[in-house]
PDB file of N, CA and C in Angstrom:
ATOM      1  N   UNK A   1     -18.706   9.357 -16.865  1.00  0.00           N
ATOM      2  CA  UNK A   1     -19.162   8.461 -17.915  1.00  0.00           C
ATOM      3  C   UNK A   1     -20.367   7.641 -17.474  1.00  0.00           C
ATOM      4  N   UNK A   2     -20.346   7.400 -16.208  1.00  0.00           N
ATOM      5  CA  UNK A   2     -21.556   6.502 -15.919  1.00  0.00           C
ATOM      6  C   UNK A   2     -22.896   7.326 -15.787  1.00  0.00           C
ATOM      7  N   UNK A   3     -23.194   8.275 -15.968  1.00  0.00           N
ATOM      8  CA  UNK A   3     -24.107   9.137 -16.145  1.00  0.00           C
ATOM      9  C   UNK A   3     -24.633   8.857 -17.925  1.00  0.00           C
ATOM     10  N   UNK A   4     -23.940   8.482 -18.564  1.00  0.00           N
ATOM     11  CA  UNK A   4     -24.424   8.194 -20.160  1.00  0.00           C
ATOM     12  C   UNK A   4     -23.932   6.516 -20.232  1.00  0.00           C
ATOM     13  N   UNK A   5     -23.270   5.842 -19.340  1.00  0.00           N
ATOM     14  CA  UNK A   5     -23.386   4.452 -19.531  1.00  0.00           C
ATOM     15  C   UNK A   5     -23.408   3.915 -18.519  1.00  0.00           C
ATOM     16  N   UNK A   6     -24.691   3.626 -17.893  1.00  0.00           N
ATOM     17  CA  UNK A   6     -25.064   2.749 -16.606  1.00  0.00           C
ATOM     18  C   UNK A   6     -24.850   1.746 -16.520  1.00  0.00           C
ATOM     19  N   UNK A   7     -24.694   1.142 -17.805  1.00  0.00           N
ATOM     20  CA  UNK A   7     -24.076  -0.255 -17.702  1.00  0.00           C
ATOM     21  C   UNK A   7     -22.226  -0.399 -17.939  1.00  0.00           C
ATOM     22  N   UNK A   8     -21.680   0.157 -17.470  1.00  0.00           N
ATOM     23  CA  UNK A   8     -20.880   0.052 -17.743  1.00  0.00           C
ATOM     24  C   UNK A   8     -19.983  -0.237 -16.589  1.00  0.00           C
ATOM     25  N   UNK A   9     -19.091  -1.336 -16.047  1.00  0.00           N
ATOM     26  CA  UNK A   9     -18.570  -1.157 -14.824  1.00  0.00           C
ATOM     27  C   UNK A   9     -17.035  -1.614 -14.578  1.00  0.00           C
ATOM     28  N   UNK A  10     -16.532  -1.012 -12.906  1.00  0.00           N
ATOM     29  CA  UNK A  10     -15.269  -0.835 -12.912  1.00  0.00           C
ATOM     30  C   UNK A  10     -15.029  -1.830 -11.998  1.00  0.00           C
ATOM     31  N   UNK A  11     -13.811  -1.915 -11.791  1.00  0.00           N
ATOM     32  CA  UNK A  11     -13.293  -3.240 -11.258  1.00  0.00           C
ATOM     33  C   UNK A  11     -13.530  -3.123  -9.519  1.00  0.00           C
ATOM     34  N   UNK A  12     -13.780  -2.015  -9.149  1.00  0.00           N
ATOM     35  CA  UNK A  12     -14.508  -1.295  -7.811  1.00  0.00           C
ATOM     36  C   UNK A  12     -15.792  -1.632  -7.261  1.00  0.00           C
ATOM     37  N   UNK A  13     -16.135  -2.285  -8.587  1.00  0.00           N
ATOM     38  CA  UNK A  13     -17.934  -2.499  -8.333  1.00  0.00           C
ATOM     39  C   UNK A  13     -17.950  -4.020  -8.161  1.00  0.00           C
ATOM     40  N   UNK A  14     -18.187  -4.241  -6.833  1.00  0.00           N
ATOM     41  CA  UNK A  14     -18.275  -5.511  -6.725  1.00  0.00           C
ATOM     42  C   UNK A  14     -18.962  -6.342  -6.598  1.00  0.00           C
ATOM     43  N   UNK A  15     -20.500  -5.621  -6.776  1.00  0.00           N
ATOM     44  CA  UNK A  15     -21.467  -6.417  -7.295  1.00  0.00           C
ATOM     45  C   UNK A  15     -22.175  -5.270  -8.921  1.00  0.00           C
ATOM     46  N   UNK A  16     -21.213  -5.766  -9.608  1.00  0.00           N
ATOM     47  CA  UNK A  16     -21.926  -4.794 -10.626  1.00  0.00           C
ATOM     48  C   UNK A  16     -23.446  -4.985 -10.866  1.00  0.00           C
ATOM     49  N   UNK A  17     -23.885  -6.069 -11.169  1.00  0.00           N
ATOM     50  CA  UNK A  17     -25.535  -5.622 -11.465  1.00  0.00           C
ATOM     51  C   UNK A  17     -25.920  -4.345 -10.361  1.00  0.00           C
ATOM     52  N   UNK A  18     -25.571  -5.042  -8.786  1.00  0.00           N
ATOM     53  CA  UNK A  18     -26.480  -3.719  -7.692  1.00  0.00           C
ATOM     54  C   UNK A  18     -26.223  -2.791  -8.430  1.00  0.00           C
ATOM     55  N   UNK A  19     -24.626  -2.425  -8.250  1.00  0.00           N
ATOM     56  CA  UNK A  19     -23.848  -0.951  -8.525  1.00  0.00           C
ATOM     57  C   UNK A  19     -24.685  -0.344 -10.033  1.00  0.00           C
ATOM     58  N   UNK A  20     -25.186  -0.987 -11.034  1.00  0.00           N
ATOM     59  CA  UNK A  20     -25.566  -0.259 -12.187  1.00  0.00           C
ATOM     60  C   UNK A  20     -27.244  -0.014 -11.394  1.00  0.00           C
ATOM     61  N   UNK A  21     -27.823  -1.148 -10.821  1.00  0.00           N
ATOM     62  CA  UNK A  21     -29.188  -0.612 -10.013  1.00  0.00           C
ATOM     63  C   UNK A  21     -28.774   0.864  -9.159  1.00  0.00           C
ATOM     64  N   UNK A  22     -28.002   0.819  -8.404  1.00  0.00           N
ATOM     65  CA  UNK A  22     -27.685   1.753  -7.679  1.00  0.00           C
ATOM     66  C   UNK A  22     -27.641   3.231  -8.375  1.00  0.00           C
ATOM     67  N   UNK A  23     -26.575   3.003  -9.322  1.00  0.00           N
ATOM     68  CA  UNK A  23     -26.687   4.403  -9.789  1.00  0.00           C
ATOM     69  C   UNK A  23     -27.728   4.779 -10.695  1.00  0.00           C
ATOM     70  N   UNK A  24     -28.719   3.602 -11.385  1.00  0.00           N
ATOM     71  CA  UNK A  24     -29.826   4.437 -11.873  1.00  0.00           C
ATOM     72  C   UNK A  24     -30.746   4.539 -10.817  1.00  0.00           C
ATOM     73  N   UNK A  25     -30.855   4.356 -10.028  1.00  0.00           N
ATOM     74  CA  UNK A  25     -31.454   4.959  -8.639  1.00  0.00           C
ATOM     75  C   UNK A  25     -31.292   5.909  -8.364  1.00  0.00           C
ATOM     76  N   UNK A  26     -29.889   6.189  -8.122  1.00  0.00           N
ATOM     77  CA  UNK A  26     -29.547   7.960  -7.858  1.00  0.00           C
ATOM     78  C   UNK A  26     -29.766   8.991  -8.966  1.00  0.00           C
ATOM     79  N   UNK A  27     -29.548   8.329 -10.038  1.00  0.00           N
ATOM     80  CA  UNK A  27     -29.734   9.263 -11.091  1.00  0.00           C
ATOM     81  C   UNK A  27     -31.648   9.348 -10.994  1.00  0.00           C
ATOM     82  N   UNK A  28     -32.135   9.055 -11.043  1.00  0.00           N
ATOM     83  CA  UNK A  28     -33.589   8.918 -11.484  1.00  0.00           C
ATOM     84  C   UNK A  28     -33.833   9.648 -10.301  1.00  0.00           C
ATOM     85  N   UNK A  29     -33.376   9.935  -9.278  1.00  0.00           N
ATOM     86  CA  UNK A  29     -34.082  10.197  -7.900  1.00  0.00           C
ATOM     87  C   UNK A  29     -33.564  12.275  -8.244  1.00  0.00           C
ATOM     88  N   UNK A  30     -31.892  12.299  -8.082  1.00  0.00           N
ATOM     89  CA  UNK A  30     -31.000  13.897  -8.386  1.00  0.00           C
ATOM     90  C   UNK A  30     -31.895  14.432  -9.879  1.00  0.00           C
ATOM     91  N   UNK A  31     -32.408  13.486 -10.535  1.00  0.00           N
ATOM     92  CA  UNK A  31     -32.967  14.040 -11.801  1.00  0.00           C
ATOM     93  C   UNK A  31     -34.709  14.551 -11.718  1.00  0.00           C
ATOM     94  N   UNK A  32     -35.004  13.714 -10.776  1.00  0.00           N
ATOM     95  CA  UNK A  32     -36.760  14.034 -10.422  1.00  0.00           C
ATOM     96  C   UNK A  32     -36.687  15.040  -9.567  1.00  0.00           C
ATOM     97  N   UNK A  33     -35.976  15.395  -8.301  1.00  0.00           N
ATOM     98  CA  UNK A  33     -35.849  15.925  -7.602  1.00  0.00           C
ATOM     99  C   UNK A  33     -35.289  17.528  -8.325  1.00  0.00           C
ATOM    100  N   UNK A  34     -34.663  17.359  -8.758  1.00  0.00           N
ATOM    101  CA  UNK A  34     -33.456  18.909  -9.162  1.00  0.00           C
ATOM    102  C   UNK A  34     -32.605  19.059  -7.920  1.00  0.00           C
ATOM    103  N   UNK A  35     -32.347  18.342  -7.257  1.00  0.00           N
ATOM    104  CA  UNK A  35     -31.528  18.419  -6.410  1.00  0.00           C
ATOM    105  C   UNK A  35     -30.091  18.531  -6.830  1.00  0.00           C
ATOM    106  N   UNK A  36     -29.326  19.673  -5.766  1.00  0.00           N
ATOM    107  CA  UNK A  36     -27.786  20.123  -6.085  1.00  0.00           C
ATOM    108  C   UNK A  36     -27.230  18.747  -5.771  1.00  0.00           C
ATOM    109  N   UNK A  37     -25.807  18.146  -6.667  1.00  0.00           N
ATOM    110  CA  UNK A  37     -25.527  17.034  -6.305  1.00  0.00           C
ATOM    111  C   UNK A  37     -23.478  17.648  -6.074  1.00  0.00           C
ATOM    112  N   UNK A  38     -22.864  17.156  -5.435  1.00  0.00           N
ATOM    113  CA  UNK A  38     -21.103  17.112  -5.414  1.00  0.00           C
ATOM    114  C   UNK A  38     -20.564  15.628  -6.065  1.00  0.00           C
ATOM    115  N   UNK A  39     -20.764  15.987  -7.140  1.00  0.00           N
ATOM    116  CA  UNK A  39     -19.474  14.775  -7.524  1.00  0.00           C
ATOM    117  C   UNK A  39     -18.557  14.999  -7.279  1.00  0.00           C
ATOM    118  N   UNK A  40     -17.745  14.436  -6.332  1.00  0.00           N
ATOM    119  CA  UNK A  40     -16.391  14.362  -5.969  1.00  0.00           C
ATOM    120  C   UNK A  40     -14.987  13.536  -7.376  1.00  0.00           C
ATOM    121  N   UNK A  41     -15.852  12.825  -8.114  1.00  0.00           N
ATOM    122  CA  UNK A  41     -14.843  12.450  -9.235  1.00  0.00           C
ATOM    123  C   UNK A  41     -15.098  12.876 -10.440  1.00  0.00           C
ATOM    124  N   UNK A  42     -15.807  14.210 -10.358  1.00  0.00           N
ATOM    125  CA  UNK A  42     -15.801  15.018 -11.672  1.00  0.00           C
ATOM    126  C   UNK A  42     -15.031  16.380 -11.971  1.00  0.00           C
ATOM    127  N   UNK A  43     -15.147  17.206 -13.017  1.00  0.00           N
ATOM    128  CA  UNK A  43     -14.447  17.924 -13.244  1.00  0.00           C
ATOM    129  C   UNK A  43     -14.417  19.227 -12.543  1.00  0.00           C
ATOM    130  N   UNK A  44     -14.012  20.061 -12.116  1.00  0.00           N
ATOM    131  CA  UNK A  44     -14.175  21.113 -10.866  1.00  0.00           C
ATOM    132  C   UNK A  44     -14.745  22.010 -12.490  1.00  0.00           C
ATOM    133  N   UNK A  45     -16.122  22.759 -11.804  1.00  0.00           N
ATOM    134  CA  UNK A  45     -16.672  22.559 -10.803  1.00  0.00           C
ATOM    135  C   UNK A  45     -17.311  21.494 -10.394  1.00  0.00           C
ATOM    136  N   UNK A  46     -17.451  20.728  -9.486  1.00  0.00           N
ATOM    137  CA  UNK A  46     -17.964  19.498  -9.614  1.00  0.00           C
ATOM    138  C   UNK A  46     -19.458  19.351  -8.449  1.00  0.00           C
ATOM    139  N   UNK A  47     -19.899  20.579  -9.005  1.00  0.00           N
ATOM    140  CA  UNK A  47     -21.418  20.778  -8.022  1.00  0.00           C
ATOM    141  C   UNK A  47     -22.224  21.316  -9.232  1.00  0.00           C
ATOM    142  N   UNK A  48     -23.364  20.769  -9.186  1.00  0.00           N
ATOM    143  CA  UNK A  48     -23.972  20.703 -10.109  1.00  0.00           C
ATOM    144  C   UNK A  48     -25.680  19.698 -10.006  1.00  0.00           C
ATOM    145  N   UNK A  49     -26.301  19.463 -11.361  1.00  0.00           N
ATOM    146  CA  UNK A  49     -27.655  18.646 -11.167  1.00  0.00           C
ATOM    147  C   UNK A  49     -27.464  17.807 -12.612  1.00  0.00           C
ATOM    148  N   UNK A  50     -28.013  16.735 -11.794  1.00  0.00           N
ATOM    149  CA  UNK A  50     -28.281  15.469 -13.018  1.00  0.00           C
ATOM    150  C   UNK A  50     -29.555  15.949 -13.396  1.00  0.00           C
ATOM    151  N   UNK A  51     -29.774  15.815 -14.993  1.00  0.00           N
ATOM    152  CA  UNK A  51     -31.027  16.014 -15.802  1.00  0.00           C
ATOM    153  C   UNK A  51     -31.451  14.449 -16.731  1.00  0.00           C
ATOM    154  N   UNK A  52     -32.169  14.270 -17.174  1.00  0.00           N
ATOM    155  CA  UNK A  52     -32.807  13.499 -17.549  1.00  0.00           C
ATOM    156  C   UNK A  52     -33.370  13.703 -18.982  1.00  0.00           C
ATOM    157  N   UNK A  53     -32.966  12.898 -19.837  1.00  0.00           N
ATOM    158  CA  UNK A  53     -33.023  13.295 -21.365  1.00  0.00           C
ATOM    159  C   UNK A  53     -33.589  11.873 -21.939  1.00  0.00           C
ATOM    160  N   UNK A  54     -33.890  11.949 -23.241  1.00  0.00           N
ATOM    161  CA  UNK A  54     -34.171  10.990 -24.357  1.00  0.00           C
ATOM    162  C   UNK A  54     -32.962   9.257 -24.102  1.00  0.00           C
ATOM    163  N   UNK A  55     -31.500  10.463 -24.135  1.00  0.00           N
ATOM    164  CA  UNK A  55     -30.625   9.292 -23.933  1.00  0.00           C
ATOM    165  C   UNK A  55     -30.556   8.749 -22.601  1.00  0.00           C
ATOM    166  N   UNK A  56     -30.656   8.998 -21.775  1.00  0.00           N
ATOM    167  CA  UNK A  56     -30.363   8.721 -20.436  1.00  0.00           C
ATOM    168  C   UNK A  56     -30.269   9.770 -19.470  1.00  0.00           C
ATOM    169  N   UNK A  57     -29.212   9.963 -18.777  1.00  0.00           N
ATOM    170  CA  UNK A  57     -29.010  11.145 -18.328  1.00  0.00           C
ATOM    171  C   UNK A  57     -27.666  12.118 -18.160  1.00  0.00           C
ATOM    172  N   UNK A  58     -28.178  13.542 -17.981  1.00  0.00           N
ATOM    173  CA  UNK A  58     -26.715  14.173 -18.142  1.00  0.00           C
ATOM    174  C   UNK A  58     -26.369  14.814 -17.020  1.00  0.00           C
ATOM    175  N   UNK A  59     -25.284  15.693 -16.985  1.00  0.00           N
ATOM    176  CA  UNK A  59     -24.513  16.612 -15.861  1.00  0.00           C
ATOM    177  C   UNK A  59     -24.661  17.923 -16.295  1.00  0.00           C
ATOM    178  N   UNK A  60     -25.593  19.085 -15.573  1.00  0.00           N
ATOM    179  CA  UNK A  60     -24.785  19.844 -16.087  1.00  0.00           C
ATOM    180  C   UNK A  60     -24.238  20.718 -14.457  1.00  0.00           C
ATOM    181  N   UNK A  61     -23.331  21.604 -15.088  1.00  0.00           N
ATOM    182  CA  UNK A  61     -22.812  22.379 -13.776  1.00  0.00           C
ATOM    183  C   UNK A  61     -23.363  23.428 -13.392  1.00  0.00           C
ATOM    184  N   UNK A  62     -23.420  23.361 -12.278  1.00  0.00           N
ATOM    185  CA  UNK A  62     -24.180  24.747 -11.603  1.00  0.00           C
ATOM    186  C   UNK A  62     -23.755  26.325 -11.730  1.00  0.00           C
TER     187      UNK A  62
END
């Protein structure tokens, strides 16, 4: 979900502003790049590339 809502945060994030900086960092970086990424808390298969769209950004699987 945080791939389509960057602002959105979990009780894990304990500095949420960084944590939403953070992950549009990674996203903007796996999305410029095309780099293979492992989400470990996504759906198997869970290797794959972040893309970069109108809305934000998406997943797709490899």
């Amino acid at each position: 979900m945080q791939c389509w809502h960057l602002e959105w945060h979990f009780k894990y994030d304990l500095g949420p502003d960084r944590a939403e900086v953070s992950r549009r960092r990674l996203l903007m970086m796996t999305a410029e790049t095309g780099c293979t990424v492992l989400g470990s808390h996504f759906r198997l298969p869970s290797i794959g590339r972040v893309r970069a769209d109108a809305k934000g950004f998406r997943w797709e699987d490899s």
